[in-house]
N, C-alpha and C. Protein backbone atom coordinates (compact mmCIF):
# COMPACT_ATOMS: atom_id res chain seq x y z
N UNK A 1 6.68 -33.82 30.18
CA UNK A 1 6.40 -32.42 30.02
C UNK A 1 6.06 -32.10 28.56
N UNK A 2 6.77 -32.97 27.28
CA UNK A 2 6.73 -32.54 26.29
C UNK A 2 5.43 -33.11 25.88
N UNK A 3 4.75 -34.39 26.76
CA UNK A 3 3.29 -34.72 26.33
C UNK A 3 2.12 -33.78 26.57
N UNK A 4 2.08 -32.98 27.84
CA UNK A 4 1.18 -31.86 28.09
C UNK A 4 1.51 -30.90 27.44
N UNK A 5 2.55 -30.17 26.81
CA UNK A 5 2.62 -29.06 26.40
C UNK A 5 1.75 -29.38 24.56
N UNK A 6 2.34 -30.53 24.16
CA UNK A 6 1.52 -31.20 22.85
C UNK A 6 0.19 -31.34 23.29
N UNK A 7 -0.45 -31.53 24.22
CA UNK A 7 -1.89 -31.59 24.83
C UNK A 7 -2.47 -30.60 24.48
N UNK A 8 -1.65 -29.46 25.12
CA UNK A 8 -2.11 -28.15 25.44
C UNK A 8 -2.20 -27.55 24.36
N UNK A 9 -1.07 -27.87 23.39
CA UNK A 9 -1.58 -27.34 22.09
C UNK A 9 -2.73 -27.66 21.12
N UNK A 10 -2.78 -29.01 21.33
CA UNK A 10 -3.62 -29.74 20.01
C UNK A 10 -5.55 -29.09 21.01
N UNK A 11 -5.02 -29.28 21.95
CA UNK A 11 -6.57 -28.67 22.96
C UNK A 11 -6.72 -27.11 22.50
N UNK A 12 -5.73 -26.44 22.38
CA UNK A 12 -6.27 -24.70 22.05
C UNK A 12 -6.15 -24.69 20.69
N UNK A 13 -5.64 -25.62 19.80
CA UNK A 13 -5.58 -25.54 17.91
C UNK A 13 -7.59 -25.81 17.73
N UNK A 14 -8.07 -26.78 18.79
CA UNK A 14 -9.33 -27.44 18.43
C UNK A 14 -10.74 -26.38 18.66
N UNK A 15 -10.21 -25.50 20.47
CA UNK A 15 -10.93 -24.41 20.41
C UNK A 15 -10.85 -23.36 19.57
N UNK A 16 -9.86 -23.26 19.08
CA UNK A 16 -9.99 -22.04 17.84
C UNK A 16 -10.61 -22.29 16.55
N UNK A 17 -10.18 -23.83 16.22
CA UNK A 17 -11.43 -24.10 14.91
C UNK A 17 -12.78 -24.28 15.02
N UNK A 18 -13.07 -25.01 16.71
CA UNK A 18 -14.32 -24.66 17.00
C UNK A 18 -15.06 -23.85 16.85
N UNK A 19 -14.56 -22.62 17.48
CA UNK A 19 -14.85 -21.11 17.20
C UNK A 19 -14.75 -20.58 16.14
N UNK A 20 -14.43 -21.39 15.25
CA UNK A 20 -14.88 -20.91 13.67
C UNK A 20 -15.71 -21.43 12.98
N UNK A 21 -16.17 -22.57 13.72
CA UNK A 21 -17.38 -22.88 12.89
C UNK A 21 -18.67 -22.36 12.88
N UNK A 22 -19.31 -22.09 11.95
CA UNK A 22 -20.69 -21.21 12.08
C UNK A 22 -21.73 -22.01 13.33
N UNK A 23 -21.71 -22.89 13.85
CA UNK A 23 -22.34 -23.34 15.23
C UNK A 23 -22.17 -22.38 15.88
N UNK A 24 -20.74 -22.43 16.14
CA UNK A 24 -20.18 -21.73 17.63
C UNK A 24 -20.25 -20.49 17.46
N UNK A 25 -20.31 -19.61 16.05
CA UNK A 25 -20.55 -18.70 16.03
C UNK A 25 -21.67 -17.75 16.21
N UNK A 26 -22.47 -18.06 16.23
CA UNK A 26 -24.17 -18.01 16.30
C UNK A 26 -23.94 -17.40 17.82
N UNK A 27 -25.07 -16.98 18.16
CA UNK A 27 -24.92 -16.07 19.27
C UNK A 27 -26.01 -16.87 20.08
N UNK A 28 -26.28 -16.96 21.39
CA UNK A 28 -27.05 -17.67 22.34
C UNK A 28 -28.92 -17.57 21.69
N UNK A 29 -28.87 -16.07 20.97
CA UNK A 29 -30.26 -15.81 20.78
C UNK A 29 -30.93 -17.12 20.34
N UNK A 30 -29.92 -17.68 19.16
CA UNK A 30 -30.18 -18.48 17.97
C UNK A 30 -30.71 -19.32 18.43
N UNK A 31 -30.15 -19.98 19.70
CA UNK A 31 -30.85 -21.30 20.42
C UNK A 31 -32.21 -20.75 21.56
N UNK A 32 -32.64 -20.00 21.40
CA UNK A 32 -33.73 -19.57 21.84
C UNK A 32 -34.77 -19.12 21.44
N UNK A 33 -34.82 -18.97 20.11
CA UNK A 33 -35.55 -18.84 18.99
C UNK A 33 -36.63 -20.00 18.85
N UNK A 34 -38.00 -19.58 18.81
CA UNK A 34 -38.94 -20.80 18.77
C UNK A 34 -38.81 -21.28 17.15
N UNK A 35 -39.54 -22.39 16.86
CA UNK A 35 -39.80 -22.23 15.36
C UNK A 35 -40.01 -21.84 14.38
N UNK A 36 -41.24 -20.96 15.19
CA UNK A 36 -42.13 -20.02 13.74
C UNK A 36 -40.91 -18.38 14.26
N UNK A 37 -40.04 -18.47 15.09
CA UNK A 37 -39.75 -17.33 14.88
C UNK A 37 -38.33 -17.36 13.95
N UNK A 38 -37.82 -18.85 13.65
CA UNK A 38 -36.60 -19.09 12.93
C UNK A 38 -37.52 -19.30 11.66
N UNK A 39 -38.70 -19.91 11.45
CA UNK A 39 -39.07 -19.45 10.38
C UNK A 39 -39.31 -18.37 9.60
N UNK A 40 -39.83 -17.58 10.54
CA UNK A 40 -39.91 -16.09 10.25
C UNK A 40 -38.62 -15.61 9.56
N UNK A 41 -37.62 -15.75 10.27
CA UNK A 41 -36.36 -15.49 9.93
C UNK A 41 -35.55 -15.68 8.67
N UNK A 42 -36.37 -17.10 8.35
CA UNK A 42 -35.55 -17.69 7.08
C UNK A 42 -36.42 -17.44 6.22
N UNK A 43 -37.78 -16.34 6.24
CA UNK A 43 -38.80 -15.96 5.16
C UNK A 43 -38.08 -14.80 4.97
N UNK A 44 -37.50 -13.99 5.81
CA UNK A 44 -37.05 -12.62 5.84
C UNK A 44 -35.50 -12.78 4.66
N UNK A 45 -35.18 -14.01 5.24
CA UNK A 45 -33.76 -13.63 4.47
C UNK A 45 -33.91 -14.20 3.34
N UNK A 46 -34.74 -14.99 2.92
CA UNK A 46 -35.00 -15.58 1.41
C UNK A 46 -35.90 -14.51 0.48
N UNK A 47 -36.55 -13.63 1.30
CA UNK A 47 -37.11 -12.34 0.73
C UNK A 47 -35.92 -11.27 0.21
N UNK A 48 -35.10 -11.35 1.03
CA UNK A 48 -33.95 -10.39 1.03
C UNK A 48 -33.04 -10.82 -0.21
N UNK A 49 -32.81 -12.34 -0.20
CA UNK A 49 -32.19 -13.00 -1.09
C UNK A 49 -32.14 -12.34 -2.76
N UNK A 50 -33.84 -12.47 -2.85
CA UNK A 50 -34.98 -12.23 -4.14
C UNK A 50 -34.51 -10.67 -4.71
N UNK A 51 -34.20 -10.32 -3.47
CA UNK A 51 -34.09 -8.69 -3.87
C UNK A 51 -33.63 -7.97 -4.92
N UNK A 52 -33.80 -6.84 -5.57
CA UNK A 52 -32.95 -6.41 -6.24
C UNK A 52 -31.47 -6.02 -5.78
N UNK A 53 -31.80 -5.37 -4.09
CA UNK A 53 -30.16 -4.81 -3.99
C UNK A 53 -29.56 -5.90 -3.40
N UNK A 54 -30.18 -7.29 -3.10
CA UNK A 54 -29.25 -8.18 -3.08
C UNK A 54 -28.77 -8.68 -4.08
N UNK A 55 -29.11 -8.86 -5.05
CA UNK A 55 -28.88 -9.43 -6.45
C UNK A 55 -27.98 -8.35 -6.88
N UNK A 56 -27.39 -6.96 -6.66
CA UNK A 56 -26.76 -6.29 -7.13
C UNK A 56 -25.90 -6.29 -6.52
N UNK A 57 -25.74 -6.27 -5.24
CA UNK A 57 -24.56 -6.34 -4.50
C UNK A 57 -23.87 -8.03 -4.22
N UNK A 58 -24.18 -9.13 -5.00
CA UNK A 58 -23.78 -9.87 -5.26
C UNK A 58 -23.03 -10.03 -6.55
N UNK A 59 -23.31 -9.01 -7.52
CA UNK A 59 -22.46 -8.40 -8.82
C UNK A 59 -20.95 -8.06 -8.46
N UNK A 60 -21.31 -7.31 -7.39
CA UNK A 60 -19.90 -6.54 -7.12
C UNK A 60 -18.32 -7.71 -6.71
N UNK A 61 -17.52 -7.47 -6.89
CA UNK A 61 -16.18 -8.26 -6.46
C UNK A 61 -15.70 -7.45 -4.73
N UNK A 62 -16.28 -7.37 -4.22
CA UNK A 62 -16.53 -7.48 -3.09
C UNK A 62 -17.30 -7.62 -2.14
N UNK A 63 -17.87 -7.45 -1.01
CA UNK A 63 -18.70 -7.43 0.37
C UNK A 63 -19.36 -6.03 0.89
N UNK A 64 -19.77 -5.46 0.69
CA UNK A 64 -20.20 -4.51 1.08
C UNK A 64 -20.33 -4.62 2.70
N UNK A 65 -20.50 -3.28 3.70
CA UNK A 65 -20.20 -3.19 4.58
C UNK A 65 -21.33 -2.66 5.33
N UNK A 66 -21.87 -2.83 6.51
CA UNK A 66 -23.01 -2.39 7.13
C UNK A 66 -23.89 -1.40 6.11
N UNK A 67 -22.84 -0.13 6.47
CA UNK A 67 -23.59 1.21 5.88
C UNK A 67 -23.99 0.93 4.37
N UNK A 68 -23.00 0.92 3.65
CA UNK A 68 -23.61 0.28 2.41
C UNK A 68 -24.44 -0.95 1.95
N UNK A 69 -24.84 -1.70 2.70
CA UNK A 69 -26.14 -2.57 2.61
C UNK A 69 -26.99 -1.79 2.80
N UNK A 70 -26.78 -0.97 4.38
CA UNK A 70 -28.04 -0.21 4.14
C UNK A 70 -28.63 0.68 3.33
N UNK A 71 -27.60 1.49 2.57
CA UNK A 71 -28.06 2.54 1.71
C UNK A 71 -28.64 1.47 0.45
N UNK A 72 -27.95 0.48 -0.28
CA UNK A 72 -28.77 -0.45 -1.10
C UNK A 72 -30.24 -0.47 -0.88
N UNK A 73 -30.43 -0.95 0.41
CA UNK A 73 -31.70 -1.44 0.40
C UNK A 73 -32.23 -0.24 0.35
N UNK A 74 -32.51 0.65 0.73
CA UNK A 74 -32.87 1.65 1.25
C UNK A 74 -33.18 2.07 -0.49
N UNK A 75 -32.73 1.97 -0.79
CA UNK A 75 -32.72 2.66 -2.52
C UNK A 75 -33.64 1.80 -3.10
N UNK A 76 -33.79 0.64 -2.98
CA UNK A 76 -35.00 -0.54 -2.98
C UNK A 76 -36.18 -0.19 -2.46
N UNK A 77 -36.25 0.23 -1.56
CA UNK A 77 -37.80 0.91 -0.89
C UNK A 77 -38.93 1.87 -0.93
């Protein structure tokens, strides 16, 4: 009994780190995405990268939060 319950644990410790890895995190879209449209994607965010209000909000000692990314950029435009 005490070998399945150690089973059972080390089996749900593995799905939870699974589920933390940025693989598993990714949402189904990701794997449906053709090439040129993950390319697209990784032009968009390396543009974004370049930015000024990314480059400013990488200053800050924290993360900014939906709304405030958006107002950044938005002030960029």
């Amino acid at each position: 009994m005490e070998q399945v319950a150690a089973v059972q644990q080390v089996d749900d410790e593995s799905e939870i780190i699974m589920a933390r890895h940025p693989h598993h995190l990714e949402g189904d879209s990701s794997r449906t995405l053709s090439p040129a449209q993950r390319y697209a994607s990784f032009q968009k965010a390396n543009k974004h990268r370049a930015s000024v209000a990314a480059r400013f909000a990488a200053t800050l000692p924290f993360d900014l939060d939906d709304f405030q990314t958006e107002a950044n950029d938005a002030l960029e435009a």
